[in-house]
N, C-alpha and C. Protein backbone atom coordinates (compact mmCIF):
# COMPACT_ATOMS: atom_id res chain seq x y z
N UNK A 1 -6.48 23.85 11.53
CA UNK A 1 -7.69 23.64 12.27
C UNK A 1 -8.12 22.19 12.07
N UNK A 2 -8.82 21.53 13.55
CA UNK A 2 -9.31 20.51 13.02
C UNK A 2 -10.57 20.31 13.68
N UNK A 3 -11.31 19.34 13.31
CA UNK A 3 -12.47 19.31 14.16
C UNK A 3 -13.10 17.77 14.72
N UNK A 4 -13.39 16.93 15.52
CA UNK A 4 -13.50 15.62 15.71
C UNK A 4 -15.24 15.88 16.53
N UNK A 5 -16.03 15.48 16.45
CA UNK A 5 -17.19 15.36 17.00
C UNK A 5 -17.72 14.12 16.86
N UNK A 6 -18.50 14.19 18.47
CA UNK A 6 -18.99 12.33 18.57
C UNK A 6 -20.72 12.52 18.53
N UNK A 7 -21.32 11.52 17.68
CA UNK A 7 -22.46 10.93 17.71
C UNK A 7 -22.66 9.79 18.17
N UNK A 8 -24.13 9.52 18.17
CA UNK A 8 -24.59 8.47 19.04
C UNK A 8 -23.94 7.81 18.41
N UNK A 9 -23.78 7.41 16.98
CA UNK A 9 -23.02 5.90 16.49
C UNK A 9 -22.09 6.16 16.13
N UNK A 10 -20.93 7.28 16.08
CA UNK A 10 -19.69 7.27 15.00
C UNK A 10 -19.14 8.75 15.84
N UNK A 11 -18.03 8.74 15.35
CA UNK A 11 -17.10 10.11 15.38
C UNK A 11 -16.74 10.67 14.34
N UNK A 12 -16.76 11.65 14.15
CA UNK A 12 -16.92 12.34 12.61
C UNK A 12 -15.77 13.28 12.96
N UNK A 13 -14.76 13.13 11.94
CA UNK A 13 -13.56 13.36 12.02
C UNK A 13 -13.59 14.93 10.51
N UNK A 14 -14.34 15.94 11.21
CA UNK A 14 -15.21 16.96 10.23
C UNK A 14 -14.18 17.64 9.29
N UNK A 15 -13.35 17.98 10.29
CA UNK A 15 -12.62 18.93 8.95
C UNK A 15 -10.89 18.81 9.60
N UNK A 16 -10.41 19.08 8.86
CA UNK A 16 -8.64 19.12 8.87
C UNK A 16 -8.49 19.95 7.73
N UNK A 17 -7.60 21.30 8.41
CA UNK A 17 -7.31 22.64 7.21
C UNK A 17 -6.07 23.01 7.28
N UNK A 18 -5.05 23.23 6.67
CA UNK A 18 -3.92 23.66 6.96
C UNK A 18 -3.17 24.91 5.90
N UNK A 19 -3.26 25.82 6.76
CA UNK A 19 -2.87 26.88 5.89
C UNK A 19 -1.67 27.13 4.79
N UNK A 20 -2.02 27.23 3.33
CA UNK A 20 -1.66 27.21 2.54
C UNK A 20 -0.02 26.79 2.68
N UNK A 21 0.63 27.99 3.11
CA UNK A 21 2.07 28.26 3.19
C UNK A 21 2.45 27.27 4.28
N UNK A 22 1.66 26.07 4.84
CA UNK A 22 2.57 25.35 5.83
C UNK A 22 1.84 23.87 5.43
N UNK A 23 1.15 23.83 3.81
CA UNK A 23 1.09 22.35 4.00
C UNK A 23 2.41 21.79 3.57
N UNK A 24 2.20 20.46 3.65
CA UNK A 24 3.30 19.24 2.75
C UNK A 24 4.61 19.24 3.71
N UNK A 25 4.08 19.90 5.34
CA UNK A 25 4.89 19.27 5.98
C UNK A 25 4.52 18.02 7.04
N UNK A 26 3.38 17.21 6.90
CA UNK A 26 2.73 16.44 7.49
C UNK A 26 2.04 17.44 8.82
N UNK A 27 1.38 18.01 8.67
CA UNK A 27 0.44 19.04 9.54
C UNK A 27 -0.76 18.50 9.62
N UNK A 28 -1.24 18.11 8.43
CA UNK A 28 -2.65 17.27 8.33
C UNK A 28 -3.00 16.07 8.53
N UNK A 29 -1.92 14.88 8.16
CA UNK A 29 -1.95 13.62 9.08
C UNK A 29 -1.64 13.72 10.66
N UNK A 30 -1.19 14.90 11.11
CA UNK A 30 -0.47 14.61 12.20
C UNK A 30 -1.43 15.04 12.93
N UNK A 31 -2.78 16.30 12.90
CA UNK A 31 -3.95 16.12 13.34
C UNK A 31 -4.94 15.30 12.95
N UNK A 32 -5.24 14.78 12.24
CA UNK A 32 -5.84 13.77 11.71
C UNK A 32 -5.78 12.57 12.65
N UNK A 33 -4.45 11.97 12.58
CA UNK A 33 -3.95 11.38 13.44
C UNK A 33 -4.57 10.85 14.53
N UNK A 34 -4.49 12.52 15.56
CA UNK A 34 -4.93 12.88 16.67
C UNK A 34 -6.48 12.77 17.07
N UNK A 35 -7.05 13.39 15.79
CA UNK A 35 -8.67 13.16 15.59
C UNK A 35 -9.14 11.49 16.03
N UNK A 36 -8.20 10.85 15.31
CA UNK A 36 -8.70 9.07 15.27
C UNK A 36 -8.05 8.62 16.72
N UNK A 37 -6.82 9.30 17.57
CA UNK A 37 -6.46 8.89 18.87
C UNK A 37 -7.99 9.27 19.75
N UNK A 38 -8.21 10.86 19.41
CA UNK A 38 -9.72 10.65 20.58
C UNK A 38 -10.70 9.60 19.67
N UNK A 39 -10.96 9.45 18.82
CA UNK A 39 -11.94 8.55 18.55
C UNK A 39 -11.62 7.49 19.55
N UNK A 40 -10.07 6.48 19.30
CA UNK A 40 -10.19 5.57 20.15
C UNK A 40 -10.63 5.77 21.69
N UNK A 41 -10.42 7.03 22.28
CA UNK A 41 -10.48 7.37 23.56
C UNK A 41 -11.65 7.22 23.88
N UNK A 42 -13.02 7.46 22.62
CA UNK A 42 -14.23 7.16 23.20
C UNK A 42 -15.12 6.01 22.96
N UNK A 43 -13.92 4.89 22.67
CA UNK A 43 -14.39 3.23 22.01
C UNK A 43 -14.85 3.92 21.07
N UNK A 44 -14.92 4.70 19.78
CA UNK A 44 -15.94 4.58 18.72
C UNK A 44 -15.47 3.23 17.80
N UNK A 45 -16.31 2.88 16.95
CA UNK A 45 -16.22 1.70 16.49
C UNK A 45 -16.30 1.91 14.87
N UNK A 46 -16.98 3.27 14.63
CA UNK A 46 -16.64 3.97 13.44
C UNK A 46 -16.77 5.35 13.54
N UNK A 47 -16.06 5.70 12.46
CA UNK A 47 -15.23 6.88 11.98
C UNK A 47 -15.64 7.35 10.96
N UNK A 48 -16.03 8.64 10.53
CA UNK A 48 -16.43 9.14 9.51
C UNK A 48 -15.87 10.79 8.96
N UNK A 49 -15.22 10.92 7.44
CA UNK A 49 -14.58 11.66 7.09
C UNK A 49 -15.59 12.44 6.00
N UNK A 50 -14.69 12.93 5.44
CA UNK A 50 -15.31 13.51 4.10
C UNK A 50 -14.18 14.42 3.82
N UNK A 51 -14.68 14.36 2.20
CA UNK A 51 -13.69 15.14 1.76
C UNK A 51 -13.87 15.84 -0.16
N UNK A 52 -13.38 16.99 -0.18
CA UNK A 52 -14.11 17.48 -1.75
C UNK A 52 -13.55 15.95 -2.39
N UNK A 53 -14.41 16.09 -3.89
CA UNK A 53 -14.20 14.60 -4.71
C UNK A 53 -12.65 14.99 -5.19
N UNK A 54 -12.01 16.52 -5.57
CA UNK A 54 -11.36 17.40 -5.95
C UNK A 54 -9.56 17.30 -5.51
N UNK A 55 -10.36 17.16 -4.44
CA UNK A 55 -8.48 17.26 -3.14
C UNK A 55 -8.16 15.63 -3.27
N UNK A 56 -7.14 15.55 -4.41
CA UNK A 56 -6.82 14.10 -4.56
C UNK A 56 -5.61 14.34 -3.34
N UNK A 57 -4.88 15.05 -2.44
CA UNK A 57 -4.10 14.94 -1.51
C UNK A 57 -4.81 14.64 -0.65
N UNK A 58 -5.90 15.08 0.15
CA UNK A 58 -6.89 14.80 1.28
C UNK A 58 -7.06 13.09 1.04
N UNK A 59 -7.98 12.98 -0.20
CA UNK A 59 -7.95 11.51 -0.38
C UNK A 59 -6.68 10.75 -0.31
N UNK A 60 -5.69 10.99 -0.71
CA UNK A 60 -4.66 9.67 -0.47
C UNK A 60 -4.67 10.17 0.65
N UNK A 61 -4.49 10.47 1.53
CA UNK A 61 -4.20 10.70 3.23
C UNK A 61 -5.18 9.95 3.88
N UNK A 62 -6.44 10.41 3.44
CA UNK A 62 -7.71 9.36 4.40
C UNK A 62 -7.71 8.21 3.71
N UNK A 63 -7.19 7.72 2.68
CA UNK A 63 -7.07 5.81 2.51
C UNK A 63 -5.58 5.95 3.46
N UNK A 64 -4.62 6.54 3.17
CA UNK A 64 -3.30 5.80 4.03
C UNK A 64 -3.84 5.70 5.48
N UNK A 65 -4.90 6.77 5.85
CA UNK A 65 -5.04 6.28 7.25
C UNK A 65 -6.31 5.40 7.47
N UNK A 66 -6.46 4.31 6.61
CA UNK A 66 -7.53 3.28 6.23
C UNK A 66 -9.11 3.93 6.24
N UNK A 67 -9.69 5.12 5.74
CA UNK A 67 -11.23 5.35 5.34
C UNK A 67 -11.09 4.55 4.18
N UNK A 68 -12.06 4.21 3.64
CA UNK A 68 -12.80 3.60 2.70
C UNK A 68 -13.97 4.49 2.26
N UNK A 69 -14.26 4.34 1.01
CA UNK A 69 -15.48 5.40 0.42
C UNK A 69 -16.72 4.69 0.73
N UNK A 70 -17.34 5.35 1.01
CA UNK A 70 -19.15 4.38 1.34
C UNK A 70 -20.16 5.33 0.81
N UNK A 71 -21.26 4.56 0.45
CA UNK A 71 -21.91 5.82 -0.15
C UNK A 71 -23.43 5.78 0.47
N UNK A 72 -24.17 6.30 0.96
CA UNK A 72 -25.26 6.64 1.89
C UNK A 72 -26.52 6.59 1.07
């Protein structure tokens, strides 16, 4: 499952889930991916993720696909 939703200032790239028995075959970059292709589709200019502090796999995936941590 994934989820991409647009706000007035950003696209929020909400959730990416991949069921147990079919991760670690690139399932989650490869929607992910897709999430940041519609971002470009709607000019966003930023992008916004999240992710538990926990899932050190989630995190290296959203730096390889350049997020940066920011803190609000």
């Amino acid at each position: 499952m994934a989820v991409t939703s647009v706000h007035p200032d950003f696209v929020f790239n909400e959730m990416t889930g991949v069921r147990a028995a079919y991760r670690g075959r690139g399932i989650a970059i490869a929607m992910k991916t897709l999430g940041l292709a519609f971002a470009r589709e709607r000019a966003a200019t930023t992008v916004r993720t999240f992710h538990h502090p926990a899932n050190t796999g989630v995190i290296a995936m959203n730096r390889k696909l350049g997020f940066v941590d920011a803190t609000f």
